[in-house]
N, C-alpha and C. Protein backbone atom coordinates (compact mmCIF):
# COMPACT_ATOMS: atom_id res chain seq x y z
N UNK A 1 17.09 -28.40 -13.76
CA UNK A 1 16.97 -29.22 -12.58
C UNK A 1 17.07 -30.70 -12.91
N UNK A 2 17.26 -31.21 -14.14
CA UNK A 2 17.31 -32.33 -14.35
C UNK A 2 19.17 -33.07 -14.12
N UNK A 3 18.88 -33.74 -13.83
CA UNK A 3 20.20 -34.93 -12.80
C UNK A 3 20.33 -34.43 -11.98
N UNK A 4 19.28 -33.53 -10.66
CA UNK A 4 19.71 -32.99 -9.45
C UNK A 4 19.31 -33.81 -8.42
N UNK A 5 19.95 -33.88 -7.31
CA UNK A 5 19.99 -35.27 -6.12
C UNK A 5 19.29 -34.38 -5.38
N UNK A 6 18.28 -35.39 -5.44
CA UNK A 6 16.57 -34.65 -4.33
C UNK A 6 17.13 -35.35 -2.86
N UNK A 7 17.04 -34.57 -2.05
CA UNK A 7 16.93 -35.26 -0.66
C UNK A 7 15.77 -34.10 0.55
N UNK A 8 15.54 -35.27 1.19
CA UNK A 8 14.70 -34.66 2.51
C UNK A 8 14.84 -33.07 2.81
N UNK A 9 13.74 -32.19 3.36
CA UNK A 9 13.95 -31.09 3.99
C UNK A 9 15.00 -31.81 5.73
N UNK A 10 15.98 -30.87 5.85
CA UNK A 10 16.91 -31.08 7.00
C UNK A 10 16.33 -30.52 8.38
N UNK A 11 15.01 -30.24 8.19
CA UNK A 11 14.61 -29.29 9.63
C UNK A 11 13.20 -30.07 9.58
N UNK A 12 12.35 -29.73 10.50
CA UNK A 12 11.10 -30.30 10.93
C UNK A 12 10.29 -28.52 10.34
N UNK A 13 9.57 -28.36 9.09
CA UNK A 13 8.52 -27.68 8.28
C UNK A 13 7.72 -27.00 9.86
N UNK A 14 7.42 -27.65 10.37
CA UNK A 14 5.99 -27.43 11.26
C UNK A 14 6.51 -27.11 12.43
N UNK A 15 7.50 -26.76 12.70
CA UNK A 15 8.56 -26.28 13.88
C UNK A 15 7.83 -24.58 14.12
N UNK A 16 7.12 -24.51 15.81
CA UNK A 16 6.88 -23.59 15.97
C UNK A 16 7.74 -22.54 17.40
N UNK A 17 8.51 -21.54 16.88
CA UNK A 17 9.26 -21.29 18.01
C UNK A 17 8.59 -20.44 19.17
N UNK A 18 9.04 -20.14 20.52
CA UNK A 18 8.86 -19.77 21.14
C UNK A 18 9.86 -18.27 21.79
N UNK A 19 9.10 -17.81 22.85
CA UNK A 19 10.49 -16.72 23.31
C UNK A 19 11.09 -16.96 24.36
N UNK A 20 10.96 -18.11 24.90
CA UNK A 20 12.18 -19.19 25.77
C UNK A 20 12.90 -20.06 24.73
N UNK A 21 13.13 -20.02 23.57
CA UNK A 21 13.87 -21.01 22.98
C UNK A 21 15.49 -20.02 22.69
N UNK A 22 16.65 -21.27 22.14
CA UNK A 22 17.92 -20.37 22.18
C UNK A 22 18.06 -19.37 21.64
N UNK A 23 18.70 -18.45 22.72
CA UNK A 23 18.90 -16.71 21.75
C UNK A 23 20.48 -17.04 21.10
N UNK A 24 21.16 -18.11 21.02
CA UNK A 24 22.05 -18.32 19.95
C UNK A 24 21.18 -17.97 18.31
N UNK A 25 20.67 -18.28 18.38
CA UNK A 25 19.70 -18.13 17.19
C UNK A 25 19.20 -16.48 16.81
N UNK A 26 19.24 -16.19 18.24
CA UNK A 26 18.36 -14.90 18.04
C UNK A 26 19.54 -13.86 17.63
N UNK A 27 20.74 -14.28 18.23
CA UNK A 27 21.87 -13.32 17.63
C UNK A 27 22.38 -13.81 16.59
N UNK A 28 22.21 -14.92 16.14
CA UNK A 28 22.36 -14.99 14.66
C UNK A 28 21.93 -14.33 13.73
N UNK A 29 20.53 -13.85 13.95
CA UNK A 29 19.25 -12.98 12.85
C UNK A 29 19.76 -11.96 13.92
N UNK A 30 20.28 -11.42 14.49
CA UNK A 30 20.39 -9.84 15.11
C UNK A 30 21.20 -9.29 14.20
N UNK A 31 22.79 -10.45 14.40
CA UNK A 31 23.61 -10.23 13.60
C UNK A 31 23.45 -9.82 11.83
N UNK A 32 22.26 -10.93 11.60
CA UNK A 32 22.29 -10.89 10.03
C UNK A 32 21.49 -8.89 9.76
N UNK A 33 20.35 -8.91 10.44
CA UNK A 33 19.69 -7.68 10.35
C UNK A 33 20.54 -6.54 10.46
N UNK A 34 21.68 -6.63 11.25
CA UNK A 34 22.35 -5.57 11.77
C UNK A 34 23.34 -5.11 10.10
N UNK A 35 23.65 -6.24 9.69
CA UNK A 35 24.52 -5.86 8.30
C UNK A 35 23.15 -5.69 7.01
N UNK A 36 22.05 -5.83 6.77
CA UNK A 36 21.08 -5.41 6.38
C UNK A 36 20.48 -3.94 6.32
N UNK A 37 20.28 -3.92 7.59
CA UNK A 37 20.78 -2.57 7.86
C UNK A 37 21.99 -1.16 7.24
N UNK A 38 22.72 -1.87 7.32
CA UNK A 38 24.11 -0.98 7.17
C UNK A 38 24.00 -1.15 6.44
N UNK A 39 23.80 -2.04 4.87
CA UNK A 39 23.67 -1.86 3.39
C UNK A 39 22.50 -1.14 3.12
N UNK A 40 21.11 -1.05 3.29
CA UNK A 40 20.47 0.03 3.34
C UNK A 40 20.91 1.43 3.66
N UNK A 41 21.19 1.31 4.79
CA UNK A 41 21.64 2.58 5.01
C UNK A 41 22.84 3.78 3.94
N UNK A 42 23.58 2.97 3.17
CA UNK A 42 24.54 3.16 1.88
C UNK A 42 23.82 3.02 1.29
N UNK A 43 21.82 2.77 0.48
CA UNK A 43 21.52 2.85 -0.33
C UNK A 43 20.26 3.79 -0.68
N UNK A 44 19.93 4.45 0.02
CA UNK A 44 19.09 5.77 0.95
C UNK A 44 18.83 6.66 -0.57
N UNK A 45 20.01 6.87 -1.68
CA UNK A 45 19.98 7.75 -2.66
C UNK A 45 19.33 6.76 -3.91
N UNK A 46 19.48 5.52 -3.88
CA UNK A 46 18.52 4.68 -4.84
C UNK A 46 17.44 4.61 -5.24
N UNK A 47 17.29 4.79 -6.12
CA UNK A 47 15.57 4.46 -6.75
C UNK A 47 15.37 3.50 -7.61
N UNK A 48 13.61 3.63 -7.88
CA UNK A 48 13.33 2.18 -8.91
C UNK A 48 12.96 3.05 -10.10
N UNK A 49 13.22 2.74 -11.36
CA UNK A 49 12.50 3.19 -12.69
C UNK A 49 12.19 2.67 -13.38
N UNK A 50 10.96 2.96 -13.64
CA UNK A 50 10.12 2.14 -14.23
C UNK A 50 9.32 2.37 -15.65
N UNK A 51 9.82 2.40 -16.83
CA UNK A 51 9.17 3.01 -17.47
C UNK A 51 7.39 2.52 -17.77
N UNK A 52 6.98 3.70 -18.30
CA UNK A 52 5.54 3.97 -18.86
C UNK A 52 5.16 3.19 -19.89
N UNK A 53 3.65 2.39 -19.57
CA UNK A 53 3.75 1.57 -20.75
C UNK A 53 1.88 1.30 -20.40
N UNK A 54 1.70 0.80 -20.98
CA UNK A 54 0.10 0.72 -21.42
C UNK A 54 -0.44 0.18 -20.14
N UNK A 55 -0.25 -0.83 -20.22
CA UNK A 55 -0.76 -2.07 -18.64
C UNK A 55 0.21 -1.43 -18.03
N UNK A 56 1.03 -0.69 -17.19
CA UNK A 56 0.89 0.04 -16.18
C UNK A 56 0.21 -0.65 -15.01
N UNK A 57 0.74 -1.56 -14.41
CA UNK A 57 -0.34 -2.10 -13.11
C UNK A 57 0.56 -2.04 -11.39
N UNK A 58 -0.32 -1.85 -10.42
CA UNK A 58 -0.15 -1.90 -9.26
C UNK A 58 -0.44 -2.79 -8.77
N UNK A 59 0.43 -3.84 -8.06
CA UNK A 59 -0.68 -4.99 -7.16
C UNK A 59 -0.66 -4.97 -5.97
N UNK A 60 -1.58 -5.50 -5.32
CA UNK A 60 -1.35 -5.98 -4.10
C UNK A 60 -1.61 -7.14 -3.12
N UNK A 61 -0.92 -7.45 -2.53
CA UNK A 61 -0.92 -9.00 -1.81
C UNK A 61 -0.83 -8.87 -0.33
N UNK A 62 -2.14 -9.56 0.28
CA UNK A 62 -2.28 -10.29 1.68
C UNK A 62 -2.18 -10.99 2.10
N UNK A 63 -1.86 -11.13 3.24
CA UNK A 63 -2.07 -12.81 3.68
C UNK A 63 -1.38 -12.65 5.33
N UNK A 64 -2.39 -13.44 5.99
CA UNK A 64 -1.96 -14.61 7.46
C UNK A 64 -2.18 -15.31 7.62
N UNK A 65 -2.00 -15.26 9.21
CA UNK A 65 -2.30 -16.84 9.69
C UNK A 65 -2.85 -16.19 11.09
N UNK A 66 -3.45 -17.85 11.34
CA UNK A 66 -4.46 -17.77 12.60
C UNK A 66 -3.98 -18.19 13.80
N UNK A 67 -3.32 -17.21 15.04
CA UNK A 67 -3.36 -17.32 16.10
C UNK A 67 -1.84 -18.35 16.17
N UNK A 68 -0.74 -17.64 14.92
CA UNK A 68 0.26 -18.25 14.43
C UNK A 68 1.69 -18.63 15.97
N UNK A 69 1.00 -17.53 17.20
CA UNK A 69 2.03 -17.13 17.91
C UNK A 69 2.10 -17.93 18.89
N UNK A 70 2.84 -19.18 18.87
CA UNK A 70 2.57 -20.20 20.41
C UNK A 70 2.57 -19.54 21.80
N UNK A 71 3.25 -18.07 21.96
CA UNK A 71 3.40 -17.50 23.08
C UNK A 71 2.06 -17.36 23.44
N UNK A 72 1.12 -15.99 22.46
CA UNK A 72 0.26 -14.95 23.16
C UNK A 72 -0.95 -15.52 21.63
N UNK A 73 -0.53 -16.40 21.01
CA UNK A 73 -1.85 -16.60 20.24
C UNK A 73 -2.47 -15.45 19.41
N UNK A 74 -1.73 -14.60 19.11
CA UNK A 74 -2.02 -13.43 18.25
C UNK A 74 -1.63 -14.12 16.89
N UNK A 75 -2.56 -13.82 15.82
CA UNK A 75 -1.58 -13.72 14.65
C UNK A 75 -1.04 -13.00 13.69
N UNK A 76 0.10 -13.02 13.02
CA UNK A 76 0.63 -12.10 12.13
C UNK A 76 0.21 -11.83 10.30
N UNK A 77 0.01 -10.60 10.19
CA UNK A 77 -0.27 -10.52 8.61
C UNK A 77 0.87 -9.46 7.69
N UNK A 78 0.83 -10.01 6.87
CA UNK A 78 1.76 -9.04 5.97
C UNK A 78 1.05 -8.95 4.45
N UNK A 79 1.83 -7.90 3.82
CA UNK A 79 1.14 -7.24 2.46
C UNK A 79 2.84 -7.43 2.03
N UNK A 80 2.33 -7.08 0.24
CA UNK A 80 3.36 -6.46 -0.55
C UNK A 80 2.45 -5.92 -1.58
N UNK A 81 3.84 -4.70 -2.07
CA UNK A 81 2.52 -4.21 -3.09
C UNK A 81 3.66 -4.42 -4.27
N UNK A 82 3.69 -3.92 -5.51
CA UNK A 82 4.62 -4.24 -6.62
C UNK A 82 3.86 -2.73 -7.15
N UNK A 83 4.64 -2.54 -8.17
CA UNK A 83 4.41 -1.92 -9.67
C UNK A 83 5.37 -2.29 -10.44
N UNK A 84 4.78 -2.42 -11.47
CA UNK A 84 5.27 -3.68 -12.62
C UNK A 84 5.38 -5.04 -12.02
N UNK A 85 7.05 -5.21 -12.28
CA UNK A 85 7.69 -6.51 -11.26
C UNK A 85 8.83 -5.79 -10.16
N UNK A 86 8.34 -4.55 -9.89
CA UNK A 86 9.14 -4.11 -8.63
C UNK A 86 8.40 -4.04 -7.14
N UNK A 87 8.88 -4.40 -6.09
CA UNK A 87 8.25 -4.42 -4.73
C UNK A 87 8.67 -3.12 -4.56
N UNK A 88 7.27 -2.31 -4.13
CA UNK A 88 7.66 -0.96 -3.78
C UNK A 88 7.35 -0.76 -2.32
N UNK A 89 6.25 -1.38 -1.72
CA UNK A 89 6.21 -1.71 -0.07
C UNK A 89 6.25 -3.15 0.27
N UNK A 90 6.32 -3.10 1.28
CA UNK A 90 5.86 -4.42 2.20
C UNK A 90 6.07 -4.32 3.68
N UNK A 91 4.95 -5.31 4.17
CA UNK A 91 4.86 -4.84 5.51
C UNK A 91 4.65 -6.35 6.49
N UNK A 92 4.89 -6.98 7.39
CA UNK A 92 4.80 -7.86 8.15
C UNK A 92 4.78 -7.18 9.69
N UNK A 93 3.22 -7.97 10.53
CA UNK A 93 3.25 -7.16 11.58
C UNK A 93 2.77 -8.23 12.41
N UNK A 94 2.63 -8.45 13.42
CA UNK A 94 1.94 -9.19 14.19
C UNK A 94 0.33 -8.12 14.85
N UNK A 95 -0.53 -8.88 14.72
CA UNK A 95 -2.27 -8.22 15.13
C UNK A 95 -1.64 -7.51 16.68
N UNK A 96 -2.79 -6.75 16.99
CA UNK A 96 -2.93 -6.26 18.50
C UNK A 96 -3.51 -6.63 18.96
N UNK A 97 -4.56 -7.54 18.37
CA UNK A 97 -5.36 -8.53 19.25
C UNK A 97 -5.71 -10.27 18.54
N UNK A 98 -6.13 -10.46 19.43
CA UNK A 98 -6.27 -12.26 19.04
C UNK A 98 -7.56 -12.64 18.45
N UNK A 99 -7.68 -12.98 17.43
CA UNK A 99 -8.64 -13.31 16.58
C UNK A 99 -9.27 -14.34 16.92
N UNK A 100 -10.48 -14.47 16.97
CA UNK A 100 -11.47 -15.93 17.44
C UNK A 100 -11.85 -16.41 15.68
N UNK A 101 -11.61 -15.85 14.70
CA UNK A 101 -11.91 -17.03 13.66
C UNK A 101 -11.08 -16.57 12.49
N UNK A 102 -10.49 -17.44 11.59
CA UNK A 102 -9.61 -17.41 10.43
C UNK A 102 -10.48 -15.96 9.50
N UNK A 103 -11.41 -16.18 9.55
CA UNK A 103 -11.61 -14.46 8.71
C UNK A 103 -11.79 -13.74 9.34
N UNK A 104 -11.70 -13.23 10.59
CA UNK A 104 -11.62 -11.87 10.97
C UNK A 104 -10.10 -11.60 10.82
N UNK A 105 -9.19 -12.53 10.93
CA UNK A 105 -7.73 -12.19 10.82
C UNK A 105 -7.42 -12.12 9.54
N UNK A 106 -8.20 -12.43 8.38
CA UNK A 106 -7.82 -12.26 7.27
C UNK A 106 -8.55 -10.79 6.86
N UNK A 107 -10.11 -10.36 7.59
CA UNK A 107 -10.12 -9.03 7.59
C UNK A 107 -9.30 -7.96 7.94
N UNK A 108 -8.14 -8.50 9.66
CA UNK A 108 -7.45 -7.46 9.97
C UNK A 108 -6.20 -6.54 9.17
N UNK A 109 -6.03 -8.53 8.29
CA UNK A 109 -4.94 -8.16 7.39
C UNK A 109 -5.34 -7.59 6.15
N UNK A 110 -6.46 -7.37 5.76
CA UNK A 110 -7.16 -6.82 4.12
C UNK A 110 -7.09 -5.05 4.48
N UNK A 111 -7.92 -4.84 5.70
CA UNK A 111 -7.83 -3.38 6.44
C UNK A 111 -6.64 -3.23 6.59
N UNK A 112 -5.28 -3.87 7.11
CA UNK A 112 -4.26 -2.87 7.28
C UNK A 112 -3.34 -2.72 5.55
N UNK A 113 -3.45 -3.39 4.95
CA UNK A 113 -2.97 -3.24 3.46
C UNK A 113 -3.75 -1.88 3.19
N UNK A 114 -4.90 -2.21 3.15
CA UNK A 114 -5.57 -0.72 2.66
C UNK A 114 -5.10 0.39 3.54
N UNK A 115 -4.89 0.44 4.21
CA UNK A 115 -4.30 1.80 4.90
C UNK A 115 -3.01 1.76 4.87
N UNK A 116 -1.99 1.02 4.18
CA UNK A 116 -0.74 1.83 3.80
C UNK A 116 -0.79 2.61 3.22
């Protein structure tokens, strides 16, 4: 990274969208998901291998946010889990209900990891 030309982020970081804002956008990510899709779908017979080795470890990772949704004020949590350095799940969901304080939403998201 050295002699690389640093400049500004080009978007506003703290930009929160809505579901009245342009669905130009929204068929952009329809579009992108839709070919996401279709390469999954051609990869259905793939697996991960991993060989056996002493440390052998599983991890797992939480995390949200509080009342992230400008619409309905719900917020969303997601997990990943790994073995070794492979992602073997992951999950991003939005809550079913609206949290009144930053740790109960970080409880909702600790409880739904544990039950994958």
């Amino acid at each position: 990274m050295q002699g690389c030309k640093i400049f500004s982020t080009p978007m506003n970081t703290n930009e929160k969208l809505r579901f009245e804002d342009d669905t130009e956008v929204a068929d952009h990510h329809f579009g992108a998901m839709k070919r996401v899709l279709h390469y999954l779908a051609g990869t259905q017979d793939y697996g991960i291998w991993v060989s056996k080795t002493k440390d052998f470890r599983l991890k797992g990772y939480t995390d949200s946010d509080w009342a992230g949704s400008v619409d309905d004020m719900r917020s969303t949590s997601g997990n990943c889990f790994t073995l070794e350095i492979a992602v073997i799940a992951w999950s991003s969901k939005k809550q079913a209900s609206v949290a009144l304080s930053s740790t109960e939403v970080e409880y909702v998201a600790a409880a739904a990891a544990a039950s994958c």
